[in-house]
PDB file of N, CA and C in Angstrom:
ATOM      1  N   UNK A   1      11.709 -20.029 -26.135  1.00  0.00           N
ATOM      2  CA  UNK A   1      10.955 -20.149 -24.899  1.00  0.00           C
ATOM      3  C   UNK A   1      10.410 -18.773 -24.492  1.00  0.00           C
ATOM      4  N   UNK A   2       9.459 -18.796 -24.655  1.00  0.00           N
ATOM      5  CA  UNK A   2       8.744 -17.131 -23.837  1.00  0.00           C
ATOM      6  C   UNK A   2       8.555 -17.305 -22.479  1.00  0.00           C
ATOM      7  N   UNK A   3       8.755 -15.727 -21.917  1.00  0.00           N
ATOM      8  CA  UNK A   3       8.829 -15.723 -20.627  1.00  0.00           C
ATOM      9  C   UNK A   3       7.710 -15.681 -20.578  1.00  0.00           C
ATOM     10  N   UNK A   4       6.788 -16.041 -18.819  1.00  0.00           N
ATOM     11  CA  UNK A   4       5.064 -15.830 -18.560  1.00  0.00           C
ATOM     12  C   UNK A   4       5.554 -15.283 -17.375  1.00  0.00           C
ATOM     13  N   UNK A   5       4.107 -14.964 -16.780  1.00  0.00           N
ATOM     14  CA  UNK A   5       4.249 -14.314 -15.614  1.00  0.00           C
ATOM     15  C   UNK A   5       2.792 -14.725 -14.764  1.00  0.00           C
ATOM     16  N   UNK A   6       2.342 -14.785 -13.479  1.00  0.00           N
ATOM     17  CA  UNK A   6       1.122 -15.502 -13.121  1.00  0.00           C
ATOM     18  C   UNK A   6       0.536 -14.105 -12.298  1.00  0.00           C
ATOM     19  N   UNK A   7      -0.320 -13.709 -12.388  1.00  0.00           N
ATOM     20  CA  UNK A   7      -1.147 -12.680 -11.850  1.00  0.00           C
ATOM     21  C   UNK A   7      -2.854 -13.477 -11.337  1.00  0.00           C
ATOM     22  N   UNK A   8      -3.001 -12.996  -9.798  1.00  0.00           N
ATOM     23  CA  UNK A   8      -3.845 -12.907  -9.437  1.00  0.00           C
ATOM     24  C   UNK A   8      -5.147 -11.854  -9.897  1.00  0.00           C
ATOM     25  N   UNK A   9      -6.456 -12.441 -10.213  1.00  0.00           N
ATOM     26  CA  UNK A   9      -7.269 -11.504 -10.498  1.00  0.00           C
ATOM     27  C   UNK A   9      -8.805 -11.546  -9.216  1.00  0.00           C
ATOM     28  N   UNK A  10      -9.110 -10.472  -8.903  1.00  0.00           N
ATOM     29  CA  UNK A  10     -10.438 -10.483  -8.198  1.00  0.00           C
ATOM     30  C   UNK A  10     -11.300  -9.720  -8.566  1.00  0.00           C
ATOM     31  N   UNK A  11     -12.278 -10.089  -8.590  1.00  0.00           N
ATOM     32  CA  UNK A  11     -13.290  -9.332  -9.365  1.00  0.00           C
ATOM     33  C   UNK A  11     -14.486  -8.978  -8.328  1.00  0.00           C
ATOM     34  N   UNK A  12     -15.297  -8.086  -8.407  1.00  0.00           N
ATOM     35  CA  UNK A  12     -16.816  -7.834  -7.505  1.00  0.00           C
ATOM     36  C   UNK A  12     -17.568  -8.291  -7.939  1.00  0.00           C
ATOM     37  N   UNK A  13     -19.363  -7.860  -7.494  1.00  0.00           N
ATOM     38  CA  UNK A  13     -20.262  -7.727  -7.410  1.00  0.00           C
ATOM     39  C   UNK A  13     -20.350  -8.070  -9.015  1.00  0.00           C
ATOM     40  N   UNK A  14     -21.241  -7.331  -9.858  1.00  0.00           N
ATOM     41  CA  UNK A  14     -21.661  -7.872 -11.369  1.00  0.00           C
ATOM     42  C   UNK A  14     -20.333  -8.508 -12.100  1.00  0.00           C
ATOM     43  N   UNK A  15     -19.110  -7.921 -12.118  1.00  0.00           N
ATOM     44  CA  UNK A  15     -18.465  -7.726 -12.825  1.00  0.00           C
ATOM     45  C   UNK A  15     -17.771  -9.753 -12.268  1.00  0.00           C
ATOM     46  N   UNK A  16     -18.601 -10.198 -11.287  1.00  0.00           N
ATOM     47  CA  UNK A  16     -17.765 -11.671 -11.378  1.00  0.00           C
ATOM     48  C   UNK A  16     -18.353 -12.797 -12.518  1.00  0.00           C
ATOM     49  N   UNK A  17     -19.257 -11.971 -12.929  1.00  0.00           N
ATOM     50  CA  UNK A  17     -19.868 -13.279 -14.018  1.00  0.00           C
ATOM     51  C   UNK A  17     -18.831 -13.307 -15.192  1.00  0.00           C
ATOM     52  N   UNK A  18     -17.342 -12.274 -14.961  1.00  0.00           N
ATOM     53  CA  UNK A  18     -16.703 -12.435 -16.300  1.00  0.00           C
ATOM     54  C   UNK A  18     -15.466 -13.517 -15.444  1.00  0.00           C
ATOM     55  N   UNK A  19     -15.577 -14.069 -14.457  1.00  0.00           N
ATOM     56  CA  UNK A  19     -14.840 -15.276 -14.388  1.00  0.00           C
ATOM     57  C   UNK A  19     -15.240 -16.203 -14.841  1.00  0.00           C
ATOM     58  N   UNK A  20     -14.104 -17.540 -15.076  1.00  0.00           N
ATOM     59  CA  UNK A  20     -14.604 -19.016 -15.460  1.00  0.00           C
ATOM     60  C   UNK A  20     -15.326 -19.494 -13.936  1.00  0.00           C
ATOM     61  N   UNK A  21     -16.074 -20.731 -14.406  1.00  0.00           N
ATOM     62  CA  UNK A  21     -17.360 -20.816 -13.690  1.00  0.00           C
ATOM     63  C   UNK A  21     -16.796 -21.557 -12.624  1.00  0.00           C
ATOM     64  N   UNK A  22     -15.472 -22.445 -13.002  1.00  0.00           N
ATOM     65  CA  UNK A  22     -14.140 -22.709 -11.791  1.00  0.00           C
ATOM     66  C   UNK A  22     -13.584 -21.916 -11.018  1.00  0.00           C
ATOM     67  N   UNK A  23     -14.068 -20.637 -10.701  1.00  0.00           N
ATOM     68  CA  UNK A  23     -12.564 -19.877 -10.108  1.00  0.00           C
ATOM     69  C   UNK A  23     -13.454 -19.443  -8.822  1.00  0.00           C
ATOM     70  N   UNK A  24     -12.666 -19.787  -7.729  1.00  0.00           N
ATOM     71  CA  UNK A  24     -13.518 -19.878  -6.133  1.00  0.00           C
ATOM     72  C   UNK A  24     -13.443 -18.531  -5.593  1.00  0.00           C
ATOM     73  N   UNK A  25     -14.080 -17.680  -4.957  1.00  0.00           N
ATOM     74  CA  UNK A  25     -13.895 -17.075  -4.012  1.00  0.00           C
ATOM     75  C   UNK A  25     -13.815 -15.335  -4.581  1.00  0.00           C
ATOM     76  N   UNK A  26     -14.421 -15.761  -6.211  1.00  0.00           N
ATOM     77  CA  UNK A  26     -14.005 -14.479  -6.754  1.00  0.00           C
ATOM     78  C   UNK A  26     -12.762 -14.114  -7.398  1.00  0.00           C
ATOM     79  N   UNK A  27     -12.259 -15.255  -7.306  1.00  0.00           N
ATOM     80  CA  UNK A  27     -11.110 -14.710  -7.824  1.00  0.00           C
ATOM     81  C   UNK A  27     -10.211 -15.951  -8.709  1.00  0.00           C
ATOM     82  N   UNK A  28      -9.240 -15.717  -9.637  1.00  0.00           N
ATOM     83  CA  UNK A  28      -8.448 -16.848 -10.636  1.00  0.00           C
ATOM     84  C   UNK A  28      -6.965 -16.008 -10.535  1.00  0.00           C
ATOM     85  N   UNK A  29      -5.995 -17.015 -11.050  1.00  0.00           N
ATOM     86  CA  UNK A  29      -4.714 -17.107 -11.466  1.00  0.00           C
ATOM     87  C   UNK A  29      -4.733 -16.906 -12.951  1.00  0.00           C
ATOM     88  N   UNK A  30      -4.590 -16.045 -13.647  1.00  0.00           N
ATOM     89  CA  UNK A  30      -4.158 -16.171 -15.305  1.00  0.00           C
ATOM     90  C   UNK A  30      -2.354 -16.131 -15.118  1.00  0.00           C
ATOM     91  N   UNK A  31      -2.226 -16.298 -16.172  1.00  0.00           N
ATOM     92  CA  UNK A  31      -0.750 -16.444 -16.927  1.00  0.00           C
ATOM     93  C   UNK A  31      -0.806 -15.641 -18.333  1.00  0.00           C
ATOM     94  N   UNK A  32      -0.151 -14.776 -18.065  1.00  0.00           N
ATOM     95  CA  UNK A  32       0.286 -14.089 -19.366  1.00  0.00           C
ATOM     96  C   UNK A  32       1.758 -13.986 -19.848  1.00  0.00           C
ATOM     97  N   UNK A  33       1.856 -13.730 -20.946  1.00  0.00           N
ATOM     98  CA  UNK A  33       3.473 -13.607 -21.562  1.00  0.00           C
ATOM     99  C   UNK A  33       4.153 -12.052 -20.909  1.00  0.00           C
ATOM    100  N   UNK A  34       5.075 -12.278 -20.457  1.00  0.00           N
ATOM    101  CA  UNK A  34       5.601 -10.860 -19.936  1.00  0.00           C
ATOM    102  C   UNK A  34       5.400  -9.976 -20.941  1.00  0.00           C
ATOM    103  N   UNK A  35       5.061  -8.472 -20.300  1.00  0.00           N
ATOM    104  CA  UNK A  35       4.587  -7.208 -21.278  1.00  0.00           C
ATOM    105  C   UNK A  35       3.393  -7.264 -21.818  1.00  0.00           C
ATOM    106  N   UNK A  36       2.329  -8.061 -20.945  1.00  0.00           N
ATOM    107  CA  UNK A  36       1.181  -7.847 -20.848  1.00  0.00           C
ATOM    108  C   UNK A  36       0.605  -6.791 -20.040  1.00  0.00           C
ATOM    109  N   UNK A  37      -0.441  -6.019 -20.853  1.00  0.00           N
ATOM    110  CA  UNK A  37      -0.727  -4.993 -19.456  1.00  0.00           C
ATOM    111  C   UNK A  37      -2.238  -5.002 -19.377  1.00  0.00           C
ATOM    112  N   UNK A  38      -2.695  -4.125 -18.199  1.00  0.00           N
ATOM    113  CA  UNK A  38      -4.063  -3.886 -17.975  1.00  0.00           C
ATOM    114  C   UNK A  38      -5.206  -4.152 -19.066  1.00  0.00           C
ATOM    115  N   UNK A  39      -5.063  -3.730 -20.602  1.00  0.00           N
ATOM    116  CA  UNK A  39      -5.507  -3.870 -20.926  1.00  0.00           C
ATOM    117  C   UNK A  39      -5.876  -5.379 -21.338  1.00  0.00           C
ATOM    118  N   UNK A  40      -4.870  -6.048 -21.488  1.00  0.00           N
ATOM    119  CA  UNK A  40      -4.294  -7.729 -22.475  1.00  0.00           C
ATOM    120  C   UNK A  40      -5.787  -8.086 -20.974  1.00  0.00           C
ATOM    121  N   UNK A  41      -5.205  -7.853 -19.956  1.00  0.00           N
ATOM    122  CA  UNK A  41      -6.346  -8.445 -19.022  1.00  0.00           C
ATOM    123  C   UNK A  41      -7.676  -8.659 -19.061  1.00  0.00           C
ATOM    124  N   UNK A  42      -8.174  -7.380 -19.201  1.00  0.00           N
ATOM    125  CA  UNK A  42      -9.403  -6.711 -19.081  1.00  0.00           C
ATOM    126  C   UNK A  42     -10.121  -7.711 -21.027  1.00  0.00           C
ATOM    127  N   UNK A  43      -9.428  -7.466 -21.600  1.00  0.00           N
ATOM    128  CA  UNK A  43      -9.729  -8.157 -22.706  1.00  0.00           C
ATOM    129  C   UNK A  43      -9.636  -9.764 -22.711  1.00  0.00           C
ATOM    130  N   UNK A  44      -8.997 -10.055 -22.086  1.00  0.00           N
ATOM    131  CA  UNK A  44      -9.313 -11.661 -21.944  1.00  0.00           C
ATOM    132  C   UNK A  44     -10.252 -12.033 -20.975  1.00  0.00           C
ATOM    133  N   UNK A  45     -10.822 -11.384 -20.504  1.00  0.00           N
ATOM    134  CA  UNK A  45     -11.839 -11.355 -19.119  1.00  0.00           C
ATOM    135  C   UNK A  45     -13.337 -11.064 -19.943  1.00  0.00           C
ATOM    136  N   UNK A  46     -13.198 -10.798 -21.040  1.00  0.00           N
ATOM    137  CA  UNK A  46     -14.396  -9.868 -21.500  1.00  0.00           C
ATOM    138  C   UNK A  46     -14.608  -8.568 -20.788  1.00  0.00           C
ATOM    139  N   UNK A  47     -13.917  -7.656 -19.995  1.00  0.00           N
ATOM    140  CA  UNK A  47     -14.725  -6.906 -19.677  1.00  0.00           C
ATOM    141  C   UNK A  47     -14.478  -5.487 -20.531  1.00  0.00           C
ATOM    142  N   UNK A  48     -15.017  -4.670 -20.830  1.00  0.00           N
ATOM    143  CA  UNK A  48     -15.016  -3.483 -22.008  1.00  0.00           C
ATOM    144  C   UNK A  48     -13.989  -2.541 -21.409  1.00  0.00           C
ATOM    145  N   UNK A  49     -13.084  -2.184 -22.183  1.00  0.00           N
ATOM    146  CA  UNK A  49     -11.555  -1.759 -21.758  1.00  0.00           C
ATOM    147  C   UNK A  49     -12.292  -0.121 -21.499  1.00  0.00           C
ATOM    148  N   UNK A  50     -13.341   0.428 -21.686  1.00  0.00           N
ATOM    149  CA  UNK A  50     -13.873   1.885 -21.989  1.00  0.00           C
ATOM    150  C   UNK A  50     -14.659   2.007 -20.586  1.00  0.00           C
ATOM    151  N   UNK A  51     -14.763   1.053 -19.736  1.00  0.00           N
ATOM    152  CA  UNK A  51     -15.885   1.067 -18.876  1.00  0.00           C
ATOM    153  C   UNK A  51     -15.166   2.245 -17.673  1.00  0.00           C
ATOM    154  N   UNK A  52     -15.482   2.321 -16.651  1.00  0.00           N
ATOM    155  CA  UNK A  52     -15.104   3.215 -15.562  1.00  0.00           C
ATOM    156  C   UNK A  52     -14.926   3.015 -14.258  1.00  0.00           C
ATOM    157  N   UNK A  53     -14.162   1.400 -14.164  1.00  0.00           N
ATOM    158  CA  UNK A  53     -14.227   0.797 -12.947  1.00  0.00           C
ATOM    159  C   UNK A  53     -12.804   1.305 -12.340  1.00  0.00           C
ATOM    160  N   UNK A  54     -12.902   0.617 -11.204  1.00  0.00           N
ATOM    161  CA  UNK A  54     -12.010   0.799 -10.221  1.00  0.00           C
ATOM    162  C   UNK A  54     -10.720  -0.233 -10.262  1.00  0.00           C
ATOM    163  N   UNK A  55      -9.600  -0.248 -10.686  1.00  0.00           N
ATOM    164  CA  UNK A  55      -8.883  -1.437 -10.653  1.00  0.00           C
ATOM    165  C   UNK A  55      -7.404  -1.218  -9.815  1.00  0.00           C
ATOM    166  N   UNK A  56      -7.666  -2.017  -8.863  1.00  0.00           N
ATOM    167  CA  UNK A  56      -6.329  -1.610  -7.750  1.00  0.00           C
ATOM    168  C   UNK A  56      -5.517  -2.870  -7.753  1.00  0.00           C
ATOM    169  N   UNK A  57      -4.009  -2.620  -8.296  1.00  0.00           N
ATOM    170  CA  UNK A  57      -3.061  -2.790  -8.344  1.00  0.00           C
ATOM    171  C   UNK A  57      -2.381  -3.483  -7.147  1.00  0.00           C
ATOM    172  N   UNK A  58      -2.053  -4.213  -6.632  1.00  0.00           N
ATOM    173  CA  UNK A  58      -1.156  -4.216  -5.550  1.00  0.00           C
ATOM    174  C   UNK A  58      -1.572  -3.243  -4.143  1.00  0.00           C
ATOM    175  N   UNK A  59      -2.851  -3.330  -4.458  1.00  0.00           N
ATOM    176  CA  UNK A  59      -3.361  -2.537  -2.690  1.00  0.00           C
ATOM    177  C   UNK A  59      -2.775  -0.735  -3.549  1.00  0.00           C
ATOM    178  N   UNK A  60      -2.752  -0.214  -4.405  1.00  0.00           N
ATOM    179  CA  UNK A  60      -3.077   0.889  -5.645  1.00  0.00           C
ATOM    180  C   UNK A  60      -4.130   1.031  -6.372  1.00  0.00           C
ATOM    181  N   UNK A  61      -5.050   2.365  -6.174  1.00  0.00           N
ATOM    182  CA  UNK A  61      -6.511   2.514  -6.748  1.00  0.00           C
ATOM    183  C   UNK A  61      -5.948   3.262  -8.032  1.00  0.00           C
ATOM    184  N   UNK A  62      -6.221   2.759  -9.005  1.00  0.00           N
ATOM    185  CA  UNK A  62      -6.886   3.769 -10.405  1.00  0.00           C
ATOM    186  C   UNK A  62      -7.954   3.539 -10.392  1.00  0.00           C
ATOM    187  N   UNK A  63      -8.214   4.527 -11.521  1.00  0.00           N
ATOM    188  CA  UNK A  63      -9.577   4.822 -12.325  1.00  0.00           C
ATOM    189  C   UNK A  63      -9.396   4.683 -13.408  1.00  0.00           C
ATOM    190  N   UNK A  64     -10.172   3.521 -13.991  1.00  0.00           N
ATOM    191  CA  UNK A  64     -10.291   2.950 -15.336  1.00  0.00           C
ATOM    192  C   UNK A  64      -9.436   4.163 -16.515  1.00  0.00           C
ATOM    193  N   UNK A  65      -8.908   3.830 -17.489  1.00  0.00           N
ATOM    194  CA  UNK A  65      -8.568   4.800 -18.119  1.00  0.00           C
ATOM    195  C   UNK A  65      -7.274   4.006 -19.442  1.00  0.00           C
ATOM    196  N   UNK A  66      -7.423   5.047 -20.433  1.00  0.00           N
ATOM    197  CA  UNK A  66      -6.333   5.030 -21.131  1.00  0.00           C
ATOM    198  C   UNK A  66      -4.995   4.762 -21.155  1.00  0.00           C
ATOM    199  N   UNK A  67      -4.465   5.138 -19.351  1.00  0.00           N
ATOM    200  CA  UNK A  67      -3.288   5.547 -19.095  1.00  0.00           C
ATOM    201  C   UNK A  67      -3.265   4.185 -17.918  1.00  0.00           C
ATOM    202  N   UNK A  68      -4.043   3.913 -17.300  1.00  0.00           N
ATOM    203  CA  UNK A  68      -4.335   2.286 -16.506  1.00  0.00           C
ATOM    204  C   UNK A  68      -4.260   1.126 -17.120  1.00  0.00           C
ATOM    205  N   UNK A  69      -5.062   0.942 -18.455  1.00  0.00           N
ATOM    206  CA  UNK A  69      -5.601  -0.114 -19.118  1.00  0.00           C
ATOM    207  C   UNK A  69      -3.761  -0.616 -19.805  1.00  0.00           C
ATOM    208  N   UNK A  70      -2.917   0.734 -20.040  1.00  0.00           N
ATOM    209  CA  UNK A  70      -1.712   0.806 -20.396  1.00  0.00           C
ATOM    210  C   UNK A  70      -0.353   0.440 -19.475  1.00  0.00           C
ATOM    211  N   UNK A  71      -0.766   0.353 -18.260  1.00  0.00           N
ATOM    212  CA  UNK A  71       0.598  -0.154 -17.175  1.00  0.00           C
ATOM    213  C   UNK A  71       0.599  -1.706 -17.747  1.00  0.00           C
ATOM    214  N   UNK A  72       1.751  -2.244 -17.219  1.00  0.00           N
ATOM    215  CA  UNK A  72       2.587  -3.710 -17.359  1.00  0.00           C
ATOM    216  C   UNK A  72       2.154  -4.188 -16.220  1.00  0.00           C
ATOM    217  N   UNK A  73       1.674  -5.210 -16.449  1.00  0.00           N
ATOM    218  CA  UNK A  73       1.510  -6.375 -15.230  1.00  0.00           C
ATOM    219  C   UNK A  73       2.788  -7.133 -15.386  1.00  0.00           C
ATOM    220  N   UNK A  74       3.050  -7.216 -13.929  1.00  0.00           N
ATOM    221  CA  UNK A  74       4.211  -8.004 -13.548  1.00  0.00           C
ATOM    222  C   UNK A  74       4.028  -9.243 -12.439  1.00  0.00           C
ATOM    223  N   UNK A  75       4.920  -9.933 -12.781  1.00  0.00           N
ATOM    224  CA  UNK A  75       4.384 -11.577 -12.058  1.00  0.00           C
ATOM    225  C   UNK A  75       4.308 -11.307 -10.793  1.00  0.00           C
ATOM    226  N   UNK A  76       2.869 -12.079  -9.855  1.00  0.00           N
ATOM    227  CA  UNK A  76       3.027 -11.920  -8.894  1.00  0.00           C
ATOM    228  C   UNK A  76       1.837 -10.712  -8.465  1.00  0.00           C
ATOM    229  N   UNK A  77       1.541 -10.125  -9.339  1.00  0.00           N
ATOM    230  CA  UNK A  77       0.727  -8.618  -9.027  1.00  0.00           C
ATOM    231  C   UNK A  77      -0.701  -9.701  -8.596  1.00  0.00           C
ATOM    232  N   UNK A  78      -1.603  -8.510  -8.120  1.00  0.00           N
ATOM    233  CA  UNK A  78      -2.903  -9.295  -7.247  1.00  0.00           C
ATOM    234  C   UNK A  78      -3.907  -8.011  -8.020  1.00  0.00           C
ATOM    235  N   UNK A  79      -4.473  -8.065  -8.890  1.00  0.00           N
ATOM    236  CA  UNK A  79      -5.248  -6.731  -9.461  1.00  0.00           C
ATOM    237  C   UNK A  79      -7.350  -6.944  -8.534  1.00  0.00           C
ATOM    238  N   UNK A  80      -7.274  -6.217  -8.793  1.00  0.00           N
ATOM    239  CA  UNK A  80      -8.958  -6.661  -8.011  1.00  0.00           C
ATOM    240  C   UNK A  80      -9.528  -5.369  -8.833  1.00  0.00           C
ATOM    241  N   UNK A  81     -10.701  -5.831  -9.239  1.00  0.00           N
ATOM    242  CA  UNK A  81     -11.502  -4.822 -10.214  1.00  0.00           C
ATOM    243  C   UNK A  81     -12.692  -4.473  -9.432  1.00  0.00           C
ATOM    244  N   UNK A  82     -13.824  -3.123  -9.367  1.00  0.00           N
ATOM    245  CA  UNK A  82     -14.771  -3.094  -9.003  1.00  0.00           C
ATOM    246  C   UNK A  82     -15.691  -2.050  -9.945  1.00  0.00           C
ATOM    247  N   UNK A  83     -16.367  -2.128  -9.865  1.00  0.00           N
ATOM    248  CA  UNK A  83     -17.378  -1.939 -10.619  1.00  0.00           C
ATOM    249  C   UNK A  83     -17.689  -0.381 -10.003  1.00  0.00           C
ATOM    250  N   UNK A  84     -17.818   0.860 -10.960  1.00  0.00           N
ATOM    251  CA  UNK A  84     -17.863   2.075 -10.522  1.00  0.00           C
ATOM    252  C   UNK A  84     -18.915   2.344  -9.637  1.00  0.00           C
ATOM    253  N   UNK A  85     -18.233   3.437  -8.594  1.00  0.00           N
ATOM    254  CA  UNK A  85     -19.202   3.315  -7.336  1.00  0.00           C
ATOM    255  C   UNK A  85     -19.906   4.788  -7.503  1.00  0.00           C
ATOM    256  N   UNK A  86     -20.740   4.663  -6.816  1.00  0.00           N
ATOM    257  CA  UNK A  86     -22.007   5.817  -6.808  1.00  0.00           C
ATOM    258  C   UNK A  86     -22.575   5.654  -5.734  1.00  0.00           C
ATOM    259  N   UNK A  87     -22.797   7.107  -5.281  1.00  0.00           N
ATOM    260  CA  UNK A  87     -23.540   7.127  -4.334  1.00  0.00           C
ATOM    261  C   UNK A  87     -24.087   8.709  -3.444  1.00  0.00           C
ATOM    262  N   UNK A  88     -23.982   8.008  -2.293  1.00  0.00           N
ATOM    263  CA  UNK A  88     -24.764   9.780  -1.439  1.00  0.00           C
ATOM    264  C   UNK A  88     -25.799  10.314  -1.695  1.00  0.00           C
ATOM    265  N   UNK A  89     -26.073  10.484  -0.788  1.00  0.00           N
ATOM    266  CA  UNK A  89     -27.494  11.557  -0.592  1.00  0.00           C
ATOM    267  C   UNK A  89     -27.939  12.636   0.081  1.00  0.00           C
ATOM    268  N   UNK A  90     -28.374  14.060  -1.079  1.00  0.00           N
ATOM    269  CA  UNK A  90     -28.377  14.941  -0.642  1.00  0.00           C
ATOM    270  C   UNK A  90     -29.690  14.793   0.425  1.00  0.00           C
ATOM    271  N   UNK A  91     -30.553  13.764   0.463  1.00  0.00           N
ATOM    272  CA  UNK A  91     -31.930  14.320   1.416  1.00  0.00           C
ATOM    273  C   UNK A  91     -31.612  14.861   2.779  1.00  0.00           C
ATOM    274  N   UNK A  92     -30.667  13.669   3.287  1.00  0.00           N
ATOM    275  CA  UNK A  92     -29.994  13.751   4.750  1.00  0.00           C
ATOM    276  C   UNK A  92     -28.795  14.585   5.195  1.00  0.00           C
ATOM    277  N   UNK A  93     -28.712  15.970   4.995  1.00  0.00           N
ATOM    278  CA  UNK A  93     -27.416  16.551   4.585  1.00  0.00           C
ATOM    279  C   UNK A  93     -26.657  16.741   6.121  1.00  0.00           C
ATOM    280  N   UNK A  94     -27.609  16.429   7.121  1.00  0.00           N
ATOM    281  CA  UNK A  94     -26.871  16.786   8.533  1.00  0.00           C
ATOM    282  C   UNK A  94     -26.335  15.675   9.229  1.00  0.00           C
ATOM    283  N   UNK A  95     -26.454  14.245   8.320  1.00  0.00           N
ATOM    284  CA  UNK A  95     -25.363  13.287   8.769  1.00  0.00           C
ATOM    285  C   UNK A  95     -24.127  13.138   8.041  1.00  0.00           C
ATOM    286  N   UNK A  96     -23.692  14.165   7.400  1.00  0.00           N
ATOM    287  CA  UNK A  96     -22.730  14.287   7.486  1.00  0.00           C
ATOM    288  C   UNK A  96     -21.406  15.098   8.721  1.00  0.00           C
ATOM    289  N   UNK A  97     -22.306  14.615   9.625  1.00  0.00           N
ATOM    290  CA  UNK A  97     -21.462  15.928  10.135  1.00  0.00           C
ATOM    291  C   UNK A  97     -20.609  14.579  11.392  1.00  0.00           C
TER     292      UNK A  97
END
């Protein structure tokens, strides 16, 4: 009998067209075999394990990576992915203040 474990996934903006065309609100339930990690995810999702998104953990921000794609998902976790952000503008430099 193998153990599983059920993880919440949410996804953004482009990056939701890698859900099934069932999953409401942005977001699905997978099931994986315990000692699945970031990566086992990101690869069953289609999305490219090299990319440079944002993937937060349990209300926890990383940055896409070698050392992210490598943590253990554990049952119960809620991961939400976003798509790398960019931005600012130097034209307007005095609203920053």
């Amino acid at each position: 009998m193998k153990c599983t474990i059920v993880v919440e996934l949410k996804l953004f903006m482009f990056l939701k067209k890698h859900l099934p065309k069932t999953a409401a609100e942005g977001k699905v339930q997978l099931e994986f075999e315990k000692g699945a990690t970031v990566k086992d995810l990101l690869s069953r999702m289609g999305i490219p394990v090299e990319d440079d998104n944002i993937i937060v953990i349990n209300g926890i921000a990383y940055k896409q990576n070698d050392t992210t794609n490598a943590l253990e998902l554990n049952d119960g976790d809620t991961i939400a992915i976003f798509p790398p952000i960019a931005g600012g503008s130097r034209l307007l430099p005095d609203l920053r203040r």
